[in-house]
N, C-alpha and C. Protein backbone atom coordinates (compact mmCIF):
# COMPACT_ATOMS: atom_id res chain seq x y z
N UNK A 1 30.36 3.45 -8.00
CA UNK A 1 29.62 4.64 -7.61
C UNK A 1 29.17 5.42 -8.84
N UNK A 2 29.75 5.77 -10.11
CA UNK A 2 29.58 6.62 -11.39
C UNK A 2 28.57 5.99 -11.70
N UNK A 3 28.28 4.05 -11.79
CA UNK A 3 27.39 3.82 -12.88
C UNK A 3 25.92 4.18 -11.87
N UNK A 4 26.12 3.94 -10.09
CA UNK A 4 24.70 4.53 -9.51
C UNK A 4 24.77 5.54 -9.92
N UNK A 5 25.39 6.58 -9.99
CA UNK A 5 24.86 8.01 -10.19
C UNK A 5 24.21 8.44 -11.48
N UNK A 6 25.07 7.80 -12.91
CA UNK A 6 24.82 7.65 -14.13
C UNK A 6 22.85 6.93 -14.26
N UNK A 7 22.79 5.87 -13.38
CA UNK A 7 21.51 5.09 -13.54
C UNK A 7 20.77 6.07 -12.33
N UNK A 8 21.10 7.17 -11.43
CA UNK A 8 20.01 8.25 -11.49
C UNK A 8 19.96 9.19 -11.87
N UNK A 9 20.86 9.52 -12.42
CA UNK A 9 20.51 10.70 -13.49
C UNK A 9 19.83 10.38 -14.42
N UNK A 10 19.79 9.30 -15.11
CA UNK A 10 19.03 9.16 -16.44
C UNK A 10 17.39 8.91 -15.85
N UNK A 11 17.52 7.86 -14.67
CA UNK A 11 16.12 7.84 -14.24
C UNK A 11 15.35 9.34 -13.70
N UNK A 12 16.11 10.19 -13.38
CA UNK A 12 15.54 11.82 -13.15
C UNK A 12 15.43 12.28 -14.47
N UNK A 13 16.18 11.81 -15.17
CA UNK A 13 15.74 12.74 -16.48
C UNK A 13 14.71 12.13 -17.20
N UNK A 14 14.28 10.76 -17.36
CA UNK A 14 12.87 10.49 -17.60
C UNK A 14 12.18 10.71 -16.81
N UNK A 15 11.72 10.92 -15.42
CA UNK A 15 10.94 11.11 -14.29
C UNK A 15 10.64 12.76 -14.95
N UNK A 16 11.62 12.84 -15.27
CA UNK A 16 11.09 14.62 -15.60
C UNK A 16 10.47 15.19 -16.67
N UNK A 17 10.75 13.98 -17.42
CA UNK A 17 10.37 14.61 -19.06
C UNK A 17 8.98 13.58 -19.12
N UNK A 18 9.07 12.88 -18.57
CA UNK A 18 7.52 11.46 -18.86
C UNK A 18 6.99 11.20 -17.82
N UNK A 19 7.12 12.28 -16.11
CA UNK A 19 7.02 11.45 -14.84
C UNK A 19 6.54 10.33 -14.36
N UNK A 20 7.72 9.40 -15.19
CA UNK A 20 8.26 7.69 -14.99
C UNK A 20 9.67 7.71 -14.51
N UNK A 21 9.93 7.02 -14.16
CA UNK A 21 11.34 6.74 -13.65
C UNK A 21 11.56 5.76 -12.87
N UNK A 22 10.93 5.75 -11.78
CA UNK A 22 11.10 4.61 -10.85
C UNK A 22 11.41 3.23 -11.42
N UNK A 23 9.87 2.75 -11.27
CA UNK A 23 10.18 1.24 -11.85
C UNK A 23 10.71 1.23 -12.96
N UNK A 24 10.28 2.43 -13.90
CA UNK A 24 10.44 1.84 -15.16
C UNK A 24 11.97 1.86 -15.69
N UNK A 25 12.91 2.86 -15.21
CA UNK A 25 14.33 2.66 -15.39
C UNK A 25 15.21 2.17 -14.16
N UNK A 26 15.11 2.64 -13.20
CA UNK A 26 15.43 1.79 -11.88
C UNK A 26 15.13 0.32 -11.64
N UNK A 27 14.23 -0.01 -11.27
CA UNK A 27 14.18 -1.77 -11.00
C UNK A 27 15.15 -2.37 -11.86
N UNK A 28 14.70 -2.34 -13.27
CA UNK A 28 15.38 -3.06 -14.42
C UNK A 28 17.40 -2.59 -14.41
N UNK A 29 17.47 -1.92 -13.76
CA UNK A 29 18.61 -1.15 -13.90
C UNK A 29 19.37 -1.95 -12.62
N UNK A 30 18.59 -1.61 -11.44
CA UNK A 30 19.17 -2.20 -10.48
C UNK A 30 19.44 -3.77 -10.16
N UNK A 31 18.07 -4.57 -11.10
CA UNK A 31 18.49 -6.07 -11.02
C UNK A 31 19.48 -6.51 -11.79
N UNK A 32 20.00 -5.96 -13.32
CA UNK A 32 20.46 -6.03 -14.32
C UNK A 32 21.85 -5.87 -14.34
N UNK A 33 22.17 -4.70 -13.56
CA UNK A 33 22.98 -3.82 -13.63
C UNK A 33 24.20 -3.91 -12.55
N UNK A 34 23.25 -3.70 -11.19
CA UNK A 34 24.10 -3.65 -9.92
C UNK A 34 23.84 -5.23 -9.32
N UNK A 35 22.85 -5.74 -9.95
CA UNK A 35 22.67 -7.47 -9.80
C UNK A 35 22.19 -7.54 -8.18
N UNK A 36 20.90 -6.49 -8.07
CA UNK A 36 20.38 -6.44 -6.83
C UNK A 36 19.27 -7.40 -6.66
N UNK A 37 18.82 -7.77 -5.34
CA UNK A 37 17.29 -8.59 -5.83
C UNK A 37 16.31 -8.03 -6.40
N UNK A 38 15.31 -8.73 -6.54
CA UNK A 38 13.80 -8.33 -7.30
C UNK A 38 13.49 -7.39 -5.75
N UNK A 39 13.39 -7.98 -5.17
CA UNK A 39 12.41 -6.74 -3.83
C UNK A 39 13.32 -6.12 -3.26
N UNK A 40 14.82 -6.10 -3.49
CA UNK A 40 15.25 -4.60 -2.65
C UNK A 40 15.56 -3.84 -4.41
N UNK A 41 15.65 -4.35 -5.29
CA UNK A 41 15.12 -3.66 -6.48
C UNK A 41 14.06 -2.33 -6.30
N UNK A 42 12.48 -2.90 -6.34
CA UNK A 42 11.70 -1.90 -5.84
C UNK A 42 11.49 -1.57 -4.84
N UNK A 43 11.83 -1.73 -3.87
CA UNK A 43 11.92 -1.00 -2.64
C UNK A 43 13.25 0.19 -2.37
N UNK A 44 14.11 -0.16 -2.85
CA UNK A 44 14.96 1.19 -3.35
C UNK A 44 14.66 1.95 -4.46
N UNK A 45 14.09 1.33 -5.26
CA UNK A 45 13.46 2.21 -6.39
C UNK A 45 12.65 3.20 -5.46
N UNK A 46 11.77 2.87 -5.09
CA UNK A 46 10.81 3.68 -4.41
C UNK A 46 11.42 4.64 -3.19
N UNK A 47 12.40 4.41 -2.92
CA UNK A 47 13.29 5.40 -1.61
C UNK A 47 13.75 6.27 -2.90
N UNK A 48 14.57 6.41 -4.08
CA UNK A 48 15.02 6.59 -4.89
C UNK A 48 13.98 8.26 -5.46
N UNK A 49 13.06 7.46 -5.61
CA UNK A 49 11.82 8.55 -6.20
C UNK A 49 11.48 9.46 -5.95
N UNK A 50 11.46 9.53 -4.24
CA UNK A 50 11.22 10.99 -3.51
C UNK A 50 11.97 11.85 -4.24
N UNK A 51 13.88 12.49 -4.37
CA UNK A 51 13.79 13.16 -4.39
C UNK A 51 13.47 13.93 -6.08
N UNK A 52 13.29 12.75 -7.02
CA UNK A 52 12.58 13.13 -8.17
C UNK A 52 11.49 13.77 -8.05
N UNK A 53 10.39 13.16 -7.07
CA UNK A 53 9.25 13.43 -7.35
C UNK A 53 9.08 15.04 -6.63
N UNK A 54 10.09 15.60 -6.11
CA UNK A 54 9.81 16.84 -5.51
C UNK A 54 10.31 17.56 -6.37
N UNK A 55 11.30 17.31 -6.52
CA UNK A 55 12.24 18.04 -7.36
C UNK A 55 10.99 18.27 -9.16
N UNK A 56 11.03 17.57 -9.42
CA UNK A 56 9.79 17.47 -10.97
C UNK A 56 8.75 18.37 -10.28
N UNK A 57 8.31 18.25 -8.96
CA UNK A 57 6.94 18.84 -8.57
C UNK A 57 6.87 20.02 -8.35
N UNK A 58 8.11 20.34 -8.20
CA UNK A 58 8.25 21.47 -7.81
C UNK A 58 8.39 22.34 -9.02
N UNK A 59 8.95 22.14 -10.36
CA UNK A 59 9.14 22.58 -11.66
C UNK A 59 7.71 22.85 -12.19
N UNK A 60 6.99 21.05 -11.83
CA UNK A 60 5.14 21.24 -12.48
C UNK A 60 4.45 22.17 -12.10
N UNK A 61 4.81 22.55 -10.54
CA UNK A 61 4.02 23.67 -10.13
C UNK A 61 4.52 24.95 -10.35
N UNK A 62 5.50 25.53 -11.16
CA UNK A 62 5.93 26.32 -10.81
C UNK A 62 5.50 26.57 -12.39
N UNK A 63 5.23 25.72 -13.35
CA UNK A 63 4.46 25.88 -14.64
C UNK A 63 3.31 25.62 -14.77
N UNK A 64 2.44 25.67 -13.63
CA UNK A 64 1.20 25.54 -13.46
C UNK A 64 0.81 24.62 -14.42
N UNK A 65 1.26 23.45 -14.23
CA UNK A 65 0.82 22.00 -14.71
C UNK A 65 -0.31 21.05 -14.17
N UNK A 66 0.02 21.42 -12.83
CA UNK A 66 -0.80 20.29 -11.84
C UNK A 66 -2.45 20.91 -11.80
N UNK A 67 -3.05 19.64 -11.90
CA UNK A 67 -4.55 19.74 -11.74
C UNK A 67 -5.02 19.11 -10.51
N UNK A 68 -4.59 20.19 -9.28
CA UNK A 68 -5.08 19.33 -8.02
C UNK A 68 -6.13 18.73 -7.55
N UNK A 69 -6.98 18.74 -7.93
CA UNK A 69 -8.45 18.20 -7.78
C UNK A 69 -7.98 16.77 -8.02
N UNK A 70 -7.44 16.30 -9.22
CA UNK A 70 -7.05 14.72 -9.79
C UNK A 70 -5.71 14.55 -8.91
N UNK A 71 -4.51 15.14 -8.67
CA UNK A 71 -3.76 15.17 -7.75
C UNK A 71 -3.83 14.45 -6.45
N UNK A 72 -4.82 15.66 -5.48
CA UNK A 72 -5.06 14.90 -4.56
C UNK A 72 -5.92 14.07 -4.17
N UNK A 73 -6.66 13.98 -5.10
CA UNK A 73 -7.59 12.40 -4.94
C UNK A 73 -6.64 11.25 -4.89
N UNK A 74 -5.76 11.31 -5.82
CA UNK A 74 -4.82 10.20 -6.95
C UNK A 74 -3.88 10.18 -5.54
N UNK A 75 -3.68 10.86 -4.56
CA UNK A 75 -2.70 10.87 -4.19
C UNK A 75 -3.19 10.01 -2.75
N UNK A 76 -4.21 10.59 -2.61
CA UNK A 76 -4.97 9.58 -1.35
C UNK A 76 -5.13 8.02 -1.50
N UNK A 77 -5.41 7.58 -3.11
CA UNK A 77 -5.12 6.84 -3.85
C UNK A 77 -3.91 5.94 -3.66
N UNK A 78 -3.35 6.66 -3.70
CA UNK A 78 -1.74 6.17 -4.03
C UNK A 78 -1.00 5.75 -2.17
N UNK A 79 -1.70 6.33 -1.47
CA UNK A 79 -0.53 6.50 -0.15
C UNK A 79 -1.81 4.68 0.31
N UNK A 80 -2.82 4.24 0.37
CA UNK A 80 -3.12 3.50 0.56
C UNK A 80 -3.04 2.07 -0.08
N UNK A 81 -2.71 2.36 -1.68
CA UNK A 81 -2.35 1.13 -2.27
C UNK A 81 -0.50 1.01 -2.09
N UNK A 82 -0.37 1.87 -1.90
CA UNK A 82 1.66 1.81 -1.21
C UNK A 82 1.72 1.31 -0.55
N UNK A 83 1.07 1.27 0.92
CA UNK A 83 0.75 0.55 1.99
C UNK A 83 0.74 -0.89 1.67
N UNK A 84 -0.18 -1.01 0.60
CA UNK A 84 -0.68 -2.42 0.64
C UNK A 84 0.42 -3.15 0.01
N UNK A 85 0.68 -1.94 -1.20
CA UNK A 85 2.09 -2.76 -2.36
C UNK A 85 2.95 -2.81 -1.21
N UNK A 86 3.79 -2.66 -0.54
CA UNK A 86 4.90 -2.72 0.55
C UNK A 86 4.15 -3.85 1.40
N UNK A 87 3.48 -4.14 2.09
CA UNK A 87 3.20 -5.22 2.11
C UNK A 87 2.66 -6.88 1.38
N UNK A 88 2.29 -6.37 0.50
CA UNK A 88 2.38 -7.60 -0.56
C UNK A 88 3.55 -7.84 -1.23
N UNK A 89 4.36 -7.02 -1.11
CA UNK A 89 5.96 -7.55 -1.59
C UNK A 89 6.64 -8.82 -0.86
N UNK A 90 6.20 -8.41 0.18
CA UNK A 90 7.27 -9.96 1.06
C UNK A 90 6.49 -10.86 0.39
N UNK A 91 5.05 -10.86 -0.20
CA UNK A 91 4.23 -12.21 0.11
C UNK A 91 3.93 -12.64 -1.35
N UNK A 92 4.64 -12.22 -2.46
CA UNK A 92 4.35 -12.51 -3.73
C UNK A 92 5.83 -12.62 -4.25
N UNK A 93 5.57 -14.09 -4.67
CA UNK A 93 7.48 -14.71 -5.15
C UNK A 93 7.76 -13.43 -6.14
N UNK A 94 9.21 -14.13 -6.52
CA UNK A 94 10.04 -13.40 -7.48
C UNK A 94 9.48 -13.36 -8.90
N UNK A 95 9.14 -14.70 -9.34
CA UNK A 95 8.59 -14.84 -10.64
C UNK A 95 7.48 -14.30 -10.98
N UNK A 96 6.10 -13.89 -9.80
CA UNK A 96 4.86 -13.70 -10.29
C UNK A 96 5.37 -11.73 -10.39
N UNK A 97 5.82 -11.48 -9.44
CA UNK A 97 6.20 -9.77 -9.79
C UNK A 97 6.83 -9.40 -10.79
N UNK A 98 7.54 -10.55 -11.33
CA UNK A 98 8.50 -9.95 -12.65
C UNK A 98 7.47 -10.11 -13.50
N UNK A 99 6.84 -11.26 -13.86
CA UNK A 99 5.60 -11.37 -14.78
C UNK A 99 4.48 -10.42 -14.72
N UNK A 100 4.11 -9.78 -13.24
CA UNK A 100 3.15 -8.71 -13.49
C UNK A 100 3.79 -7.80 -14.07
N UNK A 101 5.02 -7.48 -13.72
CA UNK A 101 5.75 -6.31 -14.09
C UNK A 101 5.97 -6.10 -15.40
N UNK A 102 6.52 -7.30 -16.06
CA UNK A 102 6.69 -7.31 -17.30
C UNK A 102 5.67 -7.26 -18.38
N UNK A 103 4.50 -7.51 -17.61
CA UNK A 103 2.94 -7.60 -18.57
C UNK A 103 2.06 -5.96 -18.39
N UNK A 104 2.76 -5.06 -17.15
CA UNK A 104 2.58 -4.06 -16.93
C UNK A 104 2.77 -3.63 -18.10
N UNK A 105 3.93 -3.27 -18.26
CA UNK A 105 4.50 -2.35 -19.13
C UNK A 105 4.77 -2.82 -20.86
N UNK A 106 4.64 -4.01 -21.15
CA UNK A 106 3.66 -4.33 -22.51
C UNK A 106 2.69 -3.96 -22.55
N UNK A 107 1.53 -3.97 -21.61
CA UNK A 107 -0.08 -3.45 -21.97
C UNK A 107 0.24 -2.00 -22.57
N UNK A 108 0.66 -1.37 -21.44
CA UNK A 108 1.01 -0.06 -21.42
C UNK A 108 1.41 0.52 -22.37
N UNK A 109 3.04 0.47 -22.91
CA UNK A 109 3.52 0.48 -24.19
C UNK A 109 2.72 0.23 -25.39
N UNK A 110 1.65 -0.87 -25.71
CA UNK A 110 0.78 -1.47 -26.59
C UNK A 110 -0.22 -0.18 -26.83
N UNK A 111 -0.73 0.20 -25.35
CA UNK A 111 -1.90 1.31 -25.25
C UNK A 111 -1.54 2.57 -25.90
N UNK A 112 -0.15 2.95 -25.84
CA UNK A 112 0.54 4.25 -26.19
C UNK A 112 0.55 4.22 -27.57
N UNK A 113 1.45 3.10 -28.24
CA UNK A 113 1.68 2.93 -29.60
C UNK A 113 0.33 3.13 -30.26
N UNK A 114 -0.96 2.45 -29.44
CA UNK A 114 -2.03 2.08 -30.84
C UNK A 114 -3.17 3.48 -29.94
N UNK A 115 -3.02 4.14 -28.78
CA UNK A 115 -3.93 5.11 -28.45
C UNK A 115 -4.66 4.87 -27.98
């Protein structure tokens, strides 16, 4: 029970300071760690997130951070490709998600380092 609580606290405390957390310390945490599968990996990741993402949202707004115009577009955005990601999970093996996943967050990282 300490090391779940330990692996969400740290994932709230990046969710808060970089709002990342989910996949990016959870999944890896939970396959690694608690030796969960690849898809109840992110699919608890993602149950996991809510109460970050209120909890952070509620701080952003309260420092008048948020630019709702990009918000709720992004967010209309987001509730339809969720849909789709939650269903393309059953239907995409183990190996091709770890490989997107893992090529995710090299691009990404790559983009940050060089700008």
């Amino acid at each position: 029970m300490l090391k779940k609580i330990i692996i969400g606290f740290f994932a709230g405390l990046i969710s808060g300071l970089f709002a990342t957390g989910g996949g990016l310390i959870l999944v890896p945490a939970f396959v690694y760690l608690l030796k969960e599968s690849e898809r109840s990996s992110r699919a608890t990741s993602i149950f996991c997130i809510l109460p970050f993402v209120i909890i952070s949202g509620i701080e952003y707004y309260n420092n008048n951070f948020i630019d709702w115009n990009v918000g709720i577009k992004c967010a209309i955005g987001g509730i339809i490709g969720g849909i789709l990601g939650a269903k393309l999970l059953k239907k995409i093996p183990n190996a091709i998600l770890k490989l997107t996943f893992t090529s995710f967050l090299i691009y990404v990282s790559i983009k940050m380092i060089v700008g």
